[in-house]
C-alpha atoms as a PDB file:
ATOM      1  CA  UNK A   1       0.000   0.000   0.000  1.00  0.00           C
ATOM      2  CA  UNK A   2       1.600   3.412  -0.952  1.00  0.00           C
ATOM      3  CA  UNK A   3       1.179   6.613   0.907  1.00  0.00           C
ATOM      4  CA  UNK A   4       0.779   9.890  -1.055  1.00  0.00           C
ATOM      5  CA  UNK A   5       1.722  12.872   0.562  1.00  0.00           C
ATOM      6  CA  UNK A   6      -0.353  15.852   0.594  1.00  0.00           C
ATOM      7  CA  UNK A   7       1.606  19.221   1.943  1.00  0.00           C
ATOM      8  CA  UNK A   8      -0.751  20.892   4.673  1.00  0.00           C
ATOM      9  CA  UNK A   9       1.343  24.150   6.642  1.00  0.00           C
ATOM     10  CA  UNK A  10       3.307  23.190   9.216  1.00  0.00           C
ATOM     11  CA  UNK A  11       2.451  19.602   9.551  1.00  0.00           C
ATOM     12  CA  UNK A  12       4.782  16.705   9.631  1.00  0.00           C
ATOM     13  CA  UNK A  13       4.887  13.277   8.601  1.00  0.00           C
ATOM     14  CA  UNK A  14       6.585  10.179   9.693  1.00  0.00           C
ATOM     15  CA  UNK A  15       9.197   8.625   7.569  1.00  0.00           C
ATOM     16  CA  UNK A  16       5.608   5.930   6.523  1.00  0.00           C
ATOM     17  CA  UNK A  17       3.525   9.103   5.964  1.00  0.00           C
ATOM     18  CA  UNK A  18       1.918   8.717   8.897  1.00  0.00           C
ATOM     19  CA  UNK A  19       0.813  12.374  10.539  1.00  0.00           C
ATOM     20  CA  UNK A  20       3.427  13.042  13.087  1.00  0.00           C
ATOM     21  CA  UNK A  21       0.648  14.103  16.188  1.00  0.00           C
ATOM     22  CA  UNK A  22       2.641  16.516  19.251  1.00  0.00           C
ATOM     23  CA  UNK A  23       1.167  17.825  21.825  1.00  0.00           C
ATOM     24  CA  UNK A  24       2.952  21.157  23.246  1.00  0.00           C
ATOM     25  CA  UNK A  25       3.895  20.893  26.809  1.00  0.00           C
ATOM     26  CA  UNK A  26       2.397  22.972  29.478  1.00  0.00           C
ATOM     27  CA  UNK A  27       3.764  26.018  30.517  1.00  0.00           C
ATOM     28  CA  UNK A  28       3.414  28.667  33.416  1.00  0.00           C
ATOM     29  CA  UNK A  29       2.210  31.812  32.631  1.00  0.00           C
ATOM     30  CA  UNK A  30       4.861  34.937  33.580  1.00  0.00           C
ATOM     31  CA  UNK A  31       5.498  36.186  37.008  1.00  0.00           C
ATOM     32  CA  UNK A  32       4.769  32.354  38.279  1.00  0.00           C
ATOM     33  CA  UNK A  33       7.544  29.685  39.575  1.00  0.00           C
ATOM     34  CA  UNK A  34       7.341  26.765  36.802  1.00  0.00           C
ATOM     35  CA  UNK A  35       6.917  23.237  38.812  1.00  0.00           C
ATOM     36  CA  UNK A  36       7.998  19.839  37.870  1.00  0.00           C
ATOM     37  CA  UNK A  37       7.507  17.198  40.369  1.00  0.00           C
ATOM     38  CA  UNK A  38       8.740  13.129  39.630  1.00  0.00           C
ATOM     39  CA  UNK A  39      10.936  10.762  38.434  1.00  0.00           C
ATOM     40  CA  UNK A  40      11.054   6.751  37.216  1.00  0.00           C
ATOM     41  CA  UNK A  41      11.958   4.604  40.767  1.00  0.00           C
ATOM     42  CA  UNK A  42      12.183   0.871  40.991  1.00  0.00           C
ATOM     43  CA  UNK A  43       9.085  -0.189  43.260  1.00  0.00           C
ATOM     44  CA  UNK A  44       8.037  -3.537  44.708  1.00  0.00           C
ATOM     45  CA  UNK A  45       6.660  -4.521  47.720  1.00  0.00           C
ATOM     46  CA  UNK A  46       6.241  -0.839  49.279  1.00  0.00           C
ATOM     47  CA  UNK A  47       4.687   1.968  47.362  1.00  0.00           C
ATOM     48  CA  UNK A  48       6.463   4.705  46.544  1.00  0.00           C
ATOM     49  CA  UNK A  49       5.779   8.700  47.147  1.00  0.00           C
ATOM     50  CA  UNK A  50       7.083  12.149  45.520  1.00  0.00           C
ATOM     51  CA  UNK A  51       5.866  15.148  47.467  1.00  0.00           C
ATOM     52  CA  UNK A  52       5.862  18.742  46.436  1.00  0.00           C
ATOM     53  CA  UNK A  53       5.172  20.801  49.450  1.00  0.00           C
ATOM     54  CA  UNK A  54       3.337  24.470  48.213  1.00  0.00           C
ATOM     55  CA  UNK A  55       4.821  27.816  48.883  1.00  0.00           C
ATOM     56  CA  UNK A  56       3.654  29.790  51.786  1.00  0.00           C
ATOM     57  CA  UNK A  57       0.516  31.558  50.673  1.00  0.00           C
ATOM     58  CA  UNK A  58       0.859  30.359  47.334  1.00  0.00           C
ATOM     59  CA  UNK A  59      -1.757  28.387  45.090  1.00  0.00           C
ATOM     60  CA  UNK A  60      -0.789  25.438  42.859  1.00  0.00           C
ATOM     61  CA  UNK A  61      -2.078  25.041  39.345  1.00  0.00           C
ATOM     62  CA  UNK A  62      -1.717  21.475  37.990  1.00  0.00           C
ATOM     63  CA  UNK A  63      -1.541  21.439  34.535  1.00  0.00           C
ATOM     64  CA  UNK A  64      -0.304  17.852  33.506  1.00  0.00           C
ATOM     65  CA  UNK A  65       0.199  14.440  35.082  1.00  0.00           C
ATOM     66  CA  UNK A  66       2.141  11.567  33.117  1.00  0.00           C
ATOM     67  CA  UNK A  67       3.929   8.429  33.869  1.00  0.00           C
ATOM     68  CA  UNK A  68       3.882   4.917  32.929  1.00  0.00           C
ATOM     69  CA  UNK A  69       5.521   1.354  33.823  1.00  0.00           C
ATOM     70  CA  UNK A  70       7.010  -1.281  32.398  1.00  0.00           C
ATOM     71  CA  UNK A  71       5.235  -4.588  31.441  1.00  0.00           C
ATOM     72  CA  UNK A  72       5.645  -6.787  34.349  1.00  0.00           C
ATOM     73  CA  UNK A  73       2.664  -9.143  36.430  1.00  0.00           C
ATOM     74  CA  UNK A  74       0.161  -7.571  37.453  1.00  0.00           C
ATOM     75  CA  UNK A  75       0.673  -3.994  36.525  1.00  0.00           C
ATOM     76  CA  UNK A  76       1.014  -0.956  38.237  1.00  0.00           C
ATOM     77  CA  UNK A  77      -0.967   1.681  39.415  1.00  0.00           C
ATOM     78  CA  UNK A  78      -0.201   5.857  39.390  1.00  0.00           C
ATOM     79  CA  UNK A  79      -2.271   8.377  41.537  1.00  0.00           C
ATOM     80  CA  UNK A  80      -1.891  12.330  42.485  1.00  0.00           C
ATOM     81  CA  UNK A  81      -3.412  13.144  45.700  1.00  0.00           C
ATOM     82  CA  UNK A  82      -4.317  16.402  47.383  1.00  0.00           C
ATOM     83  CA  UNK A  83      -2.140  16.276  50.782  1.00  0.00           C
ATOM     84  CA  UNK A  84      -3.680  19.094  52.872  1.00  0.00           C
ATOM     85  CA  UNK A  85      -1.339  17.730  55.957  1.00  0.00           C
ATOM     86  CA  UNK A  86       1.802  16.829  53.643  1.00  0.00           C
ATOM     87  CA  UNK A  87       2.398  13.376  55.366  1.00  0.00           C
ATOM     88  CA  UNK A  88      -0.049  11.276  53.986  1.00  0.00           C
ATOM     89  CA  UNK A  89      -3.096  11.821  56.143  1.00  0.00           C
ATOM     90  CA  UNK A  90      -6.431  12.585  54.773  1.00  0.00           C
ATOM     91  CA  UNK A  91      -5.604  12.828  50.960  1.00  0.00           C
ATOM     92  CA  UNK A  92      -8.022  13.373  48.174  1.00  0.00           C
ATOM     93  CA  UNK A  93      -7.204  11.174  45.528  1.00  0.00           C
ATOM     94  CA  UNK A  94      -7.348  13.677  42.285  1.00  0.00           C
ATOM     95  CA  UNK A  95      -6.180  10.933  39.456  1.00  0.00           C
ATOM     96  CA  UNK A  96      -5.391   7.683  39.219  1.00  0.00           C
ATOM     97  CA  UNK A  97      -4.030   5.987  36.122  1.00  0.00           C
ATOM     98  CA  UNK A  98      -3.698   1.899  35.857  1.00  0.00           C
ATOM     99  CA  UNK A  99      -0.478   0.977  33.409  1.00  0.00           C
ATOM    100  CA  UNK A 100       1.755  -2.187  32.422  1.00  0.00           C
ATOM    101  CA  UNK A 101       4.050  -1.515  29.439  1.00  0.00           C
ATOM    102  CA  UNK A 102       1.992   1.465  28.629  1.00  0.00           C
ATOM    103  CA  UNK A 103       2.429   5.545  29.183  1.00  0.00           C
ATOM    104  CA  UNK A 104      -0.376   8.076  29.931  1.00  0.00           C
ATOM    105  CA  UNK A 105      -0.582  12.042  29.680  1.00  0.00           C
ATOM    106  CA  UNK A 106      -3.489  13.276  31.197  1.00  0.00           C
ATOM    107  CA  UNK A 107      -4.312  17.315  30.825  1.00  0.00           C
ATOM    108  CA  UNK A 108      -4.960  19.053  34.022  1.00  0.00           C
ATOM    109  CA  UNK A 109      -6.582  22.554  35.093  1.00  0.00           C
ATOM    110  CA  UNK A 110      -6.815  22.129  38.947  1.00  0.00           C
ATOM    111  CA  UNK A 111      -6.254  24.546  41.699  1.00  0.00           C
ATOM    112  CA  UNK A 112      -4.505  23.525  44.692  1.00  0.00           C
ATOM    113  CA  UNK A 113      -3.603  25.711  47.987  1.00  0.00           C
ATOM    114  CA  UNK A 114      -3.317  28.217  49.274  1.00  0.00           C
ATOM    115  CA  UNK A 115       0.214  26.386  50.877  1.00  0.00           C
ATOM    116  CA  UNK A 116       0.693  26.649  54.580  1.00  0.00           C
ATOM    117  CA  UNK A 117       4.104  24.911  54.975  1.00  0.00           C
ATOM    118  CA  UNK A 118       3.039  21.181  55.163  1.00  0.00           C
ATOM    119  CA  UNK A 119       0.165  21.524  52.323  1.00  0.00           C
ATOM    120  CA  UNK A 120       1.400  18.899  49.514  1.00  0.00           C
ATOM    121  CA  UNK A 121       0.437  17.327  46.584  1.00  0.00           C
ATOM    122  CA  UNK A 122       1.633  13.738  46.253  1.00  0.00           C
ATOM    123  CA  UNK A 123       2.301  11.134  43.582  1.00  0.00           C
ATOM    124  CA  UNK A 124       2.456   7.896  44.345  1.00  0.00           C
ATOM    125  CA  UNK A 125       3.943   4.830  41.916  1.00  0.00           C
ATOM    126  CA  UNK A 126       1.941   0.719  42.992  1.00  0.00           C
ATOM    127  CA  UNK A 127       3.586  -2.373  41.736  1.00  0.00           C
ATOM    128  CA  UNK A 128       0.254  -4.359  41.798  1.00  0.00           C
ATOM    129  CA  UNK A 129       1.277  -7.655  42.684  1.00  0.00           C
ATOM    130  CA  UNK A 130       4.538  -6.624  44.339  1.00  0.00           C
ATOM    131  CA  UNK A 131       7.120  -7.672  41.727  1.00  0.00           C
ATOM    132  CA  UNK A 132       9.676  -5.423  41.181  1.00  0.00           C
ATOM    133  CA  UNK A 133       9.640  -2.491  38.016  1.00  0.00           C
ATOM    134  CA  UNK A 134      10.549   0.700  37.245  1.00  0.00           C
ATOM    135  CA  UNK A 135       7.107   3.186  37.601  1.00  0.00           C
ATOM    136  CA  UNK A 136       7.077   6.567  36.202  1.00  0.00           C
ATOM    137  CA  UNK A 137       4.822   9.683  37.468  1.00  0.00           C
ATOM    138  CA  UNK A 138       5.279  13.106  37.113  1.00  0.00           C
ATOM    139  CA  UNK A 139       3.546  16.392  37.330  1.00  0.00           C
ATOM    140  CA  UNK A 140       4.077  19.858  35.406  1.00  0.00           C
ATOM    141  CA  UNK A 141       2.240  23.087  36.595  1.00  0.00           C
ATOM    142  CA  UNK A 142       2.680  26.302  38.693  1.00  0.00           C
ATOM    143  CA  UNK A 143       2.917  28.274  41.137  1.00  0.00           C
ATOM    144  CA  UNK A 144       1.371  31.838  41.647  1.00  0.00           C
ATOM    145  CA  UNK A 145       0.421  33.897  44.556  1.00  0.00           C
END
């Protein structure tokens, strides 16, 4: 089967003319402090957190949350929480996203805050089943006052 290109502006095309599809990544308006919150760890038995306490007086806008995990068992689970007390206690679960060998973006426009000093939002990577993988989660937004 051949592909026949058709020029549109400013689109793209893989090298099997396939429409190359981006999306542009979130970012903070002026006069705010950019945030990016996460990482890839290991996790097996024990879940594992990433906190981002908010600034004093400050309100966090979450824009994005993405992650993934490798293919392994059971799967793996991915969830941001609200953390009014920033050590786990009475959280609001505000996503969750179930992955094995798969990745997830999901679009955000949340406010969070105003921080206090222990006010947090959390992200925490499962290993459903318990066997060992590497579990991504991460969060993009902002900070403003």
């Amino acid at each position: 089967m051949g592909f026949h290109v058709v020029e549109i502006d400013g689109a793209s095309f893989t090298g099997d003319g396939r429409l190359k599809v981006a999306q542009e990544p979130p970012a903070p308006p002026p006069a705010t402090t950019p945030v990016d919150v996460g990482g890839i760890e290991v996790v097996g038995n024990t879940p594992m957190d990433t906190t981002h306490v908010i600034g004093l007086g400050k309100t966090l806008v979450l824009q994005n949350f993405n992650g993934g995990a490798a293919p392994v068992g059971a799967g793996s689970k991915v969830e941001l929480f609200d953390d009014p007390n920033g050590d786990g206690s009475g959280m609001t679960l505000l996503r969750v996203a179930y992955v094995s060998g798969s990745s997830f973006s999901i679009d955000l426009n949340r406010e969070l805050g105003p921080g206090n000093g222990t006010h947090a939002v959390r992200l925490r990577r499962t290993s459903l089943g318990g066997a060992s993988r590497e579990i991504a989660a991460f969060l993009a937004g902002y900070e403003r006052s």
